[in-house]
N, C-alpha and C. Protein backbone atom coordinates (compact mmCIF):
# COMPACT_ATOMS: atom_id res chain seq x y z
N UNK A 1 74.26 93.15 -37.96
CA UNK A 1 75.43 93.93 -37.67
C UNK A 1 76.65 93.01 -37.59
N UNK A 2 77.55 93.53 -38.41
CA UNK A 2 78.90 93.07 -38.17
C UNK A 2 79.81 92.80 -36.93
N UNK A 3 80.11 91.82 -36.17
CA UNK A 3 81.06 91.69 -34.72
C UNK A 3 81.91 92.39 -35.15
N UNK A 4 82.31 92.85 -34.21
CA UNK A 4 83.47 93.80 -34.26
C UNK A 4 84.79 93.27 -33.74
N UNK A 5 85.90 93.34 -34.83
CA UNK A 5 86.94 92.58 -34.52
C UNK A 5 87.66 92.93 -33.27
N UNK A 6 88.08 92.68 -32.40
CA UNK A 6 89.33 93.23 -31.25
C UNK A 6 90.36 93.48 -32.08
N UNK A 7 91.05 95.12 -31.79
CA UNK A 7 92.18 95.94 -31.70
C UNK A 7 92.90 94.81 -31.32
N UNK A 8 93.26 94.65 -30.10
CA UNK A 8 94.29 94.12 -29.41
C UNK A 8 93.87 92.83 -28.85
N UNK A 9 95.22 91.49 -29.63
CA UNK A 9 94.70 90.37 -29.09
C UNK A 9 94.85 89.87 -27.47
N UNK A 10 95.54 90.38 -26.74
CA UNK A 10 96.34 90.41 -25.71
C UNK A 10 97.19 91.41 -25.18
N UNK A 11 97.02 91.74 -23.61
CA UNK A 11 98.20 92.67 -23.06
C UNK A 11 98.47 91.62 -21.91
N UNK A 12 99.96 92.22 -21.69
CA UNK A 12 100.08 91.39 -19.91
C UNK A 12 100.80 93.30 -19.00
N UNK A 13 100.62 92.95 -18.30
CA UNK A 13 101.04 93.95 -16.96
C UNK A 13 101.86 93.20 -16.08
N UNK A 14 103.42 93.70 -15.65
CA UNK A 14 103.81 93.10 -15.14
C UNK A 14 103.30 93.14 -13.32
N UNK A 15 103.35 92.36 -12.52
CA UNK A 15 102.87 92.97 -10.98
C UNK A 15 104.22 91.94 -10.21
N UNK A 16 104.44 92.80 -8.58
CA UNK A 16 104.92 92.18 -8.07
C UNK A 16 104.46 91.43 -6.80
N UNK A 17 103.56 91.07 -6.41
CA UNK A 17 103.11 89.68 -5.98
C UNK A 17 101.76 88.90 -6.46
N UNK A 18 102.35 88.17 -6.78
CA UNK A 18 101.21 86.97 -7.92
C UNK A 18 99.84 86.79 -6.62
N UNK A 19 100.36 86.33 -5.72
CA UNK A 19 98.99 85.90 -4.94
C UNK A 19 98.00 87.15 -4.90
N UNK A 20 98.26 88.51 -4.49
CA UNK A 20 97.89 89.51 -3.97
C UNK A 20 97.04 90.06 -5.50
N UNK A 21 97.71 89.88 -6.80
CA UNK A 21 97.19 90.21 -7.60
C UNK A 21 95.83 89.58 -7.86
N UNK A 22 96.23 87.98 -8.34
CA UNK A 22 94.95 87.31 -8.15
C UNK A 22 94.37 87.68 -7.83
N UNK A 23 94.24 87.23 -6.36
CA UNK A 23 93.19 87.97 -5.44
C UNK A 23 92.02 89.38 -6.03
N UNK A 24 92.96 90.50 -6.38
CA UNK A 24 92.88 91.42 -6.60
C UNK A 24 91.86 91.27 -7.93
N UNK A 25 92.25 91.05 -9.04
CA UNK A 25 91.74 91.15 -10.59
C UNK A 25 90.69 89.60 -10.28
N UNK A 26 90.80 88.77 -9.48
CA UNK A 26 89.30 87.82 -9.37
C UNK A 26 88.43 88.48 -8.74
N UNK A 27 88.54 89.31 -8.02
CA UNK A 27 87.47 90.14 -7.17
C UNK A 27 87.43 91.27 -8.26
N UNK A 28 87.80 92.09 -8.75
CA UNK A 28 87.28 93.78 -9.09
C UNK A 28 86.36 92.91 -11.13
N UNK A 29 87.16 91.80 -11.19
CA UNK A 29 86.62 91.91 -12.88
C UNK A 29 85.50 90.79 -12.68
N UNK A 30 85.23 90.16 -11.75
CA UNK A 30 84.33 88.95 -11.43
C UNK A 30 82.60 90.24 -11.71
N UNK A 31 82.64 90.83 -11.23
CA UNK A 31 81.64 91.58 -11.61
C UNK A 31 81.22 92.56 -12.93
N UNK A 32 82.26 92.17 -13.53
CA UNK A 32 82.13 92.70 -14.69
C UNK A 32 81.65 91.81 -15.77
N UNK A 33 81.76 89.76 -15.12
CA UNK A 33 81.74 89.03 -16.40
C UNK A 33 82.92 87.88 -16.67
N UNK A 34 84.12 88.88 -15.86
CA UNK A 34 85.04 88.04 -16.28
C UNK A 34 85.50 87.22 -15.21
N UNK A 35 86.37 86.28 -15.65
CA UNK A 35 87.28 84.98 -14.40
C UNK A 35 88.22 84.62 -15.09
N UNK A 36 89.15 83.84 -14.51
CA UNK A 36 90.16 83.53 -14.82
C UNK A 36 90.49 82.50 -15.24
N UNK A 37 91.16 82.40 -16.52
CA UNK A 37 90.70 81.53 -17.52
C UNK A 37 91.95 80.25 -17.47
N UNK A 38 93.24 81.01 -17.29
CA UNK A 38 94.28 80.28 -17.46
C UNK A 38 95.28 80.88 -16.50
N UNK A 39 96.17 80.18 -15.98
CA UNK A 39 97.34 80.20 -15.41
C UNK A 39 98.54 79.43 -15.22
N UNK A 40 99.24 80.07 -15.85
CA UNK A 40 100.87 78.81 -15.81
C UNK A 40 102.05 79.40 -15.55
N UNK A 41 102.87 78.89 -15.35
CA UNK A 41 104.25 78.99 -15.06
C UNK A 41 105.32 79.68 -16.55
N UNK A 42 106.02 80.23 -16.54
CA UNK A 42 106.83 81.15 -17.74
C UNK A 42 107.97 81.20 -17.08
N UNK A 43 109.32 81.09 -18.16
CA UNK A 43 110.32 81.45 -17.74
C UNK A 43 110.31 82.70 -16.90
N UNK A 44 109.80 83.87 -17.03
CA UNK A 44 109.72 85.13 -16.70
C UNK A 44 109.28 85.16 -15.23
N UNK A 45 107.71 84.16 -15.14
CA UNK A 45 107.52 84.45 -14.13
C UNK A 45 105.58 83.56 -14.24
N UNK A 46 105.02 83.42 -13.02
CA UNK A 46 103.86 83.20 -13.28
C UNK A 46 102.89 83.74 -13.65
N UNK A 47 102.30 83.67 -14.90
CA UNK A 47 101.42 84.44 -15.41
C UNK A 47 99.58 84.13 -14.97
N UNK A 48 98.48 84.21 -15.59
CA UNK A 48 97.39 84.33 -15.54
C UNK A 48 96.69 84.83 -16.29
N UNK A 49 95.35 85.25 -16.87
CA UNK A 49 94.64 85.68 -17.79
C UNK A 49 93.16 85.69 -17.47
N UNK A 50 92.36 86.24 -17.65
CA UNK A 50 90.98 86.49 -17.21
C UNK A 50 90.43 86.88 -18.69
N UNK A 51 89.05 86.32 -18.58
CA UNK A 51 88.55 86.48 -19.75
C UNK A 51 86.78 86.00 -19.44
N UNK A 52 85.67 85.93 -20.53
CA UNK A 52 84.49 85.48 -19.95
C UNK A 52 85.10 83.97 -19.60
N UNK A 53 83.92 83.55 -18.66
CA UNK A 53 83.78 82.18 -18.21
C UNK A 53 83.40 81.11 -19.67
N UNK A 54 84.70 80.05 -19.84
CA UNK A 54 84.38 78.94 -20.47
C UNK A 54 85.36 79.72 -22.40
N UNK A 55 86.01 81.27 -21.75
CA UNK A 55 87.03 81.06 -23.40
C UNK A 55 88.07 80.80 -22.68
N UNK A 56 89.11 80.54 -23.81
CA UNK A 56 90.69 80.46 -23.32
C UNK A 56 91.21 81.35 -24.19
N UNK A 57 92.27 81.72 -23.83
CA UNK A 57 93.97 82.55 -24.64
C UNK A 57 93.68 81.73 -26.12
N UNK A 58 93.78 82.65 -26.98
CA UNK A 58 94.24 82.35 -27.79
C UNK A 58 95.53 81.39 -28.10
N UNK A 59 96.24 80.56 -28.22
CA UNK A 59 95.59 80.10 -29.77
C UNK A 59 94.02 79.17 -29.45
N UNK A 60 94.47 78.13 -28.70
CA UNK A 60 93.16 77.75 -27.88
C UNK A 60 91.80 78.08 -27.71
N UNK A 61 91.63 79.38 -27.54
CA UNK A 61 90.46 80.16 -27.52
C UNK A 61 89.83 80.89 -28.84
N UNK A 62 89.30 81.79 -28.55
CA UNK A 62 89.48 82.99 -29.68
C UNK A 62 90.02 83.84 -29.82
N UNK A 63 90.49 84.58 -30.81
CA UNK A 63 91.88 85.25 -30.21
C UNK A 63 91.25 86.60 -30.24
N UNK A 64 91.52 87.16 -28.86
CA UNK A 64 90.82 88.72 -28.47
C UNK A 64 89.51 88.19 -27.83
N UNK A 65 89.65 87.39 -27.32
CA UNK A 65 88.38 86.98 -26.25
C UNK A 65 88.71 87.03 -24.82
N UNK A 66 90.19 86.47 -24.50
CA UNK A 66 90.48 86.60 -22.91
C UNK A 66 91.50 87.17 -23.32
N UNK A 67 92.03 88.84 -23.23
CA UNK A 67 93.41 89.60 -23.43
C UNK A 67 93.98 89.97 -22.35
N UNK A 68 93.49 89.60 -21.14
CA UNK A 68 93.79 90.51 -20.24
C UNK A 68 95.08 89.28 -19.27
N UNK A 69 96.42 89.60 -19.42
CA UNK A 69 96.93 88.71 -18.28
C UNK A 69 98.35 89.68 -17.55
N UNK A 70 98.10 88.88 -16.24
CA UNK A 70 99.21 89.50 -15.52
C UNK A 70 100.45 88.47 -15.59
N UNK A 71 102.03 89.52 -14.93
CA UNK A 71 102.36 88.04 -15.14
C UNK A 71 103.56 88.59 -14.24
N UNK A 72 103.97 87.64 -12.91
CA UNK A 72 104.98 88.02 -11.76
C UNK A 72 106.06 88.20 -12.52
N UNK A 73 106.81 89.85 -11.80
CA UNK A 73 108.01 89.99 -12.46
C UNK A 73 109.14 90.35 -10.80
N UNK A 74 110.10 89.81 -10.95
CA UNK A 74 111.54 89.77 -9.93
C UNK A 74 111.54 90.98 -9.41
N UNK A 75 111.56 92.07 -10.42
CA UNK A 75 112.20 93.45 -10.42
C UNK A 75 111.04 94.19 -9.37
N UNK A 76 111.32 95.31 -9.50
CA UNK A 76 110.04 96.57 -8.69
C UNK A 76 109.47 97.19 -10.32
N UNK A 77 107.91 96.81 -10.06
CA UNK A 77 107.24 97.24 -10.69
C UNK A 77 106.37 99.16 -10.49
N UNK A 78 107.01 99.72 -12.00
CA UNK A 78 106.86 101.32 -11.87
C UNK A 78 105.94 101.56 -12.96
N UNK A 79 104.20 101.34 -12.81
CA UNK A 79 103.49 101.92 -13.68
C UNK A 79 104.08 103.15 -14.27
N UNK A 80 103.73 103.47 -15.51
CA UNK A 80 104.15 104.59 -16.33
C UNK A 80 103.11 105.63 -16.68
N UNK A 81 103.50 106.63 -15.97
CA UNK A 81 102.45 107.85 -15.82
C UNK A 81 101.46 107.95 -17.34
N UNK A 82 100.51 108.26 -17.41
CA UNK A 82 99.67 108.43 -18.14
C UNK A 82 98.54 106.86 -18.73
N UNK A 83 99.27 106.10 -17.97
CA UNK A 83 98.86 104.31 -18.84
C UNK A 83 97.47 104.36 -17.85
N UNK A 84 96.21 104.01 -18.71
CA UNK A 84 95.38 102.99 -18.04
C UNK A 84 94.79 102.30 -18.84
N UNK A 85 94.10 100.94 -18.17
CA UNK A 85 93.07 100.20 -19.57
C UNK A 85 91.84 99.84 -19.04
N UNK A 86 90.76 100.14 -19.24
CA UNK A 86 89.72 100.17 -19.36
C UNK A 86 88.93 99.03 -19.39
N UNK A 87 88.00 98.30 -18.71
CA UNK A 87 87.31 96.92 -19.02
C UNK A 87 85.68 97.77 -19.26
N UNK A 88 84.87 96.99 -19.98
CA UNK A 88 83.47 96.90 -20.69
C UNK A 88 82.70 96.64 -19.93
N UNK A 89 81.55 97.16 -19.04
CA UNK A 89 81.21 96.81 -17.86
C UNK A 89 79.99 96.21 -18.40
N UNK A 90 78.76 95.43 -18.31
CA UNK A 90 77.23 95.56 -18.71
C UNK A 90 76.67 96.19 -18.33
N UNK A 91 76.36 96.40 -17.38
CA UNK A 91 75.60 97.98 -16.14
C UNK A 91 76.14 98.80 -15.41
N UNK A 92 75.89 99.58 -14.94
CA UNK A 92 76.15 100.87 -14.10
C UNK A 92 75.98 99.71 -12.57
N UNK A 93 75.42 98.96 -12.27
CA UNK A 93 75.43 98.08 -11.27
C UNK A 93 76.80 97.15 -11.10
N UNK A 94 77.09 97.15 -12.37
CA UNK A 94 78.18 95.87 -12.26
C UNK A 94 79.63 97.14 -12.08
N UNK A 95 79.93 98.64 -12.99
CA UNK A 95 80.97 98.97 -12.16
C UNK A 95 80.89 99.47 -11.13
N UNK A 96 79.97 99.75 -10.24
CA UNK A 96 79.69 100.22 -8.93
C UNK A 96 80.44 98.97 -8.25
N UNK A 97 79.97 97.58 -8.55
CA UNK A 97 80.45 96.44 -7.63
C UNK A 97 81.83 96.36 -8.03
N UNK A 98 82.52 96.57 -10.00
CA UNK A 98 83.88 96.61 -9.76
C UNK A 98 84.79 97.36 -8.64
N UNK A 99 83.86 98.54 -8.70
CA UNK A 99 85.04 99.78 -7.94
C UNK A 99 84.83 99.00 -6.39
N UNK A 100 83.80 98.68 -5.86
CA UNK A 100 83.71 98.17 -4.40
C UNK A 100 84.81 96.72 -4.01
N UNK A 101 84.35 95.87 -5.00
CA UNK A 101 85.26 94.69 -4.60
C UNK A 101 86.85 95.22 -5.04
N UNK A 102 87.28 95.76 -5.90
CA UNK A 102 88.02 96.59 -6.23
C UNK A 102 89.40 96.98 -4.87
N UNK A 103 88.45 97.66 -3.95
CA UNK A 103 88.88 98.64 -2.74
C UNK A 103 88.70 97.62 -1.74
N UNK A 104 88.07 96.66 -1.67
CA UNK A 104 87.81 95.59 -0.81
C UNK A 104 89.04 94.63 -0.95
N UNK A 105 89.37 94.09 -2.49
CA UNK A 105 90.60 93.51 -2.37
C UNK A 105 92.01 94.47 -2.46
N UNK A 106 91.93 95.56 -1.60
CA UNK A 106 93.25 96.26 -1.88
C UNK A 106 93.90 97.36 -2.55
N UNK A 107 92.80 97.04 -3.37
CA UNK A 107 93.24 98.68 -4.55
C UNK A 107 92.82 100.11 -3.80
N UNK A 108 93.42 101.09 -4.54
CA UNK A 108 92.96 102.30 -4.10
C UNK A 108 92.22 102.66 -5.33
N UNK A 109 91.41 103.91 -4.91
CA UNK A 109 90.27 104.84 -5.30
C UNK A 109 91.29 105.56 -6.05
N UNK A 110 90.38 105.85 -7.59
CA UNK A 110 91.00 106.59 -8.64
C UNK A 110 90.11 107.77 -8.98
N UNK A 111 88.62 107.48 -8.93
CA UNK A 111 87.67 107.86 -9.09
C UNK A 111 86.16 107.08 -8.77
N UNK A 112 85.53 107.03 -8.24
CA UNK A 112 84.26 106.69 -7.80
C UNK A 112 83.77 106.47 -9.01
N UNK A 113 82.31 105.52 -8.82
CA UNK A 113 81.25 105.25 -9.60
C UNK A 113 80.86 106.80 -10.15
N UNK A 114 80.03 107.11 -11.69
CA UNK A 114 79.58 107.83 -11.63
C UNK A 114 79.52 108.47 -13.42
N UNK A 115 78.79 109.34 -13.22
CA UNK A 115 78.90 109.65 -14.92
C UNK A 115 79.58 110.82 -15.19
N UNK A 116 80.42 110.49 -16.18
CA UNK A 116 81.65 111.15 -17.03
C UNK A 116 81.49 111.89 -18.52
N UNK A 117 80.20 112.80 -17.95
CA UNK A 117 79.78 113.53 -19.23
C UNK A 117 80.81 114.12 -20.07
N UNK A 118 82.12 114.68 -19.77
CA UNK A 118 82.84 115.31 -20.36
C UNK A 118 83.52 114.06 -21.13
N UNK A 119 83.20 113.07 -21.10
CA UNK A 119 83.87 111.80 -21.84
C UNK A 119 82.48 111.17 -23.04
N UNK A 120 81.39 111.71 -22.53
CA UNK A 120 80.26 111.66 -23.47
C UNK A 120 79.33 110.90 -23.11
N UNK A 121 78.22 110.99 -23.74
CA UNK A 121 76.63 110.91 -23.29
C UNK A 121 76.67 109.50 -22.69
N UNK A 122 76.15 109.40 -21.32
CA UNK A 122 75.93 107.67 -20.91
C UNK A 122 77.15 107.36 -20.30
N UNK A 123 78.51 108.06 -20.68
CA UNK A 123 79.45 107.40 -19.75
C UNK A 123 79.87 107.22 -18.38
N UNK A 124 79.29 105.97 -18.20
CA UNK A 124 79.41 105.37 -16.57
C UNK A 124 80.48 104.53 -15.90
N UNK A 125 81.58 105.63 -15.38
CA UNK A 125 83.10 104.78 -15.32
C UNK A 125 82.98 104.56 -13.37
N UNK A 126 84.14 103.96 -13.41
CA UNK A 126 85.14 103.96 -12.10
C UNK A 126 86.50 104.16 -12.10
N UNK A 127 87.60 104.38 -11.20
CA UNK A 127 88.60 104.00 -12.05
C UNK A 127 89.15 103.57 -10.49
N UNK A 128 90.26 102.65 -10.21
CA UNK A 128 90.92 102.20 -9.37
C UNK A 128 92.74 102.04 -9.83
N UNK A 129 93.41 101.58 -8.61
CA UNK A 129 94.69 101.71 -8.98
C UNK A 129 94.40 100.54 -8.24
N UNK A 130 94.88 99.76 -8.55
CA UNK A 130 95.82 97.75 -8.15
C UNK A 130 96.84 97.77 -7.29
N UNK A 131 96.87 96.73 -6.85
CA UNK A 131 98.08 96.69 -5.41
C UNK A 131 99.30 97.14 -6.29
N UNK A 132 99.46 96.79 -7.31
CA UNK A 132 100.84 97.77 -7.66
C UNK A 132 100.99 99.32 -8.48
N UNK A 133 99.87 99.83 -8.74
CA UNK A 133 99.44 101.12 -8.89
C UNK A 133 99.46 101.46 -10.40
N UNK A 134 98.93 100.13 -10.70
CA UNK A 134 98.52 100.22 -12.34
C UNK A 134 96.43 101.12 -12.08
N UNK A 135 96.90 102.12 -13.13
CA UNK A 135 94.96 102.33 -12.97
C UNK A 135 94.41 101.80 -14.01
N UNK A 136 93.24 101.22 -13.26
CA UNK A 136 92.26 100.30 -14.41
C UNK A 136 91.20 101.23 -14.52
N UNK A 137 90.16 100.86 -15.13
CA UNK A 137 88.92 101.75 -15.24
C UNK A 137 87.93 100.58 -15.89
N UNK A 138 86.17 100.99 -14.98
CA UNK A 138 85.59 99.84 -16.00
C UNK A 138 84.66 101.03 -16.43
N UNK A 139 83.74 100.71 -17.49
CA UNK A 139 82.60 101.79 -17.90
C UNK A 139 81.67 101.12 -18.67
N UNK A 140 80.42 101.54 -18.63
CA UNK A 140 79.68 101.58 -19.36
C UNK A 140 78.72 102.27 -19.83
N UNK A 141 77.88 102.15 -20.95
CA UNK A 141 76.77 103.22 -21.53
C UNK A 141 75.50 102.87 -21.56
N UNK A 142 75.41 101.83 -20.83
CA UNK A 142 73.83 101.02 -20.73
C UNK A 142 73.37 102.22 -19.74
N UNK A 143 71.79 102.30 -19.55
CA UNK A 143 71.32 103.30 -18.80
C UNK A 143 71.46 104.49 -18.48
N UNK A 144 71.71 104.93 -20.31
CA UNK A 144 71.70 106.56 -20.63
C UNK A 144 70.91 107.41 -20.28
């Protein structure tokens, strides 16, 4: 079987406190697989990136291997109604522990562990909102 290329090589989300975020996305995606791969300083603001353990950001890395980064912005941050993004969970065990460490570092409850038949056969989501009220969601289809 063919790998399947990544859609998207990278997103960032802006948040407004860097420590609190951390915190936040090392605890809810650590159980999914992922950690945090890189972090530096930007005119804009301090960024970060999570990805599996041992890739980096593209160019460095592979590109569409670690997409996920936040990055401190000055202003007040206003998620935009309808936005969420989704992480790839391996088990129904691992988003149960996203949504828990999740609510443990701060986030609120979007939706509980659980299966999302009206989204189709096997689908096993969570969904949470982040200290700044971005909603994430993890899912998976292992243990149909």
């Amino acid at each position: 079987m063919t790998p399947i290329q990544p859609m998207i090589e990278h997103m960032s989300i802006g948040i407004s406190d860097y420590a609190r975020s951390l915190a936040f996305y090392d605890a809810a995606l650590a159980p999914l697989g992922f950690v945090r791969v890189s972090s530096h300083e930007e005119p804009e603001g301090e960024s970060a990136c999570w990805g599996p353990e041992g890739e980096m950001p593209s160019p460095e890395g592979t590109p569409g291997a670690a997409p996920f980064w936040i990055q401190h912005r000055a202003e007040a941050i206003t998620p935009p109604p309808g936005f969420h993004l989704c992480f790839m969970a391996p088990t129904r065990r691992a988003v149960e522990a996203f949504h828990a460490a999740g609510l443990a570092a701060g986030g609120r409850d979007a939706g509980g562990p659980g299966l999302r038949p009206h989204y189709g056969d096997g689908y096993f989501a969570a969904f949470l909102f982040d200290p700044d009220g971005w909603k994430i969601e993890a899912v998976t289809y292992t243990d149909a």
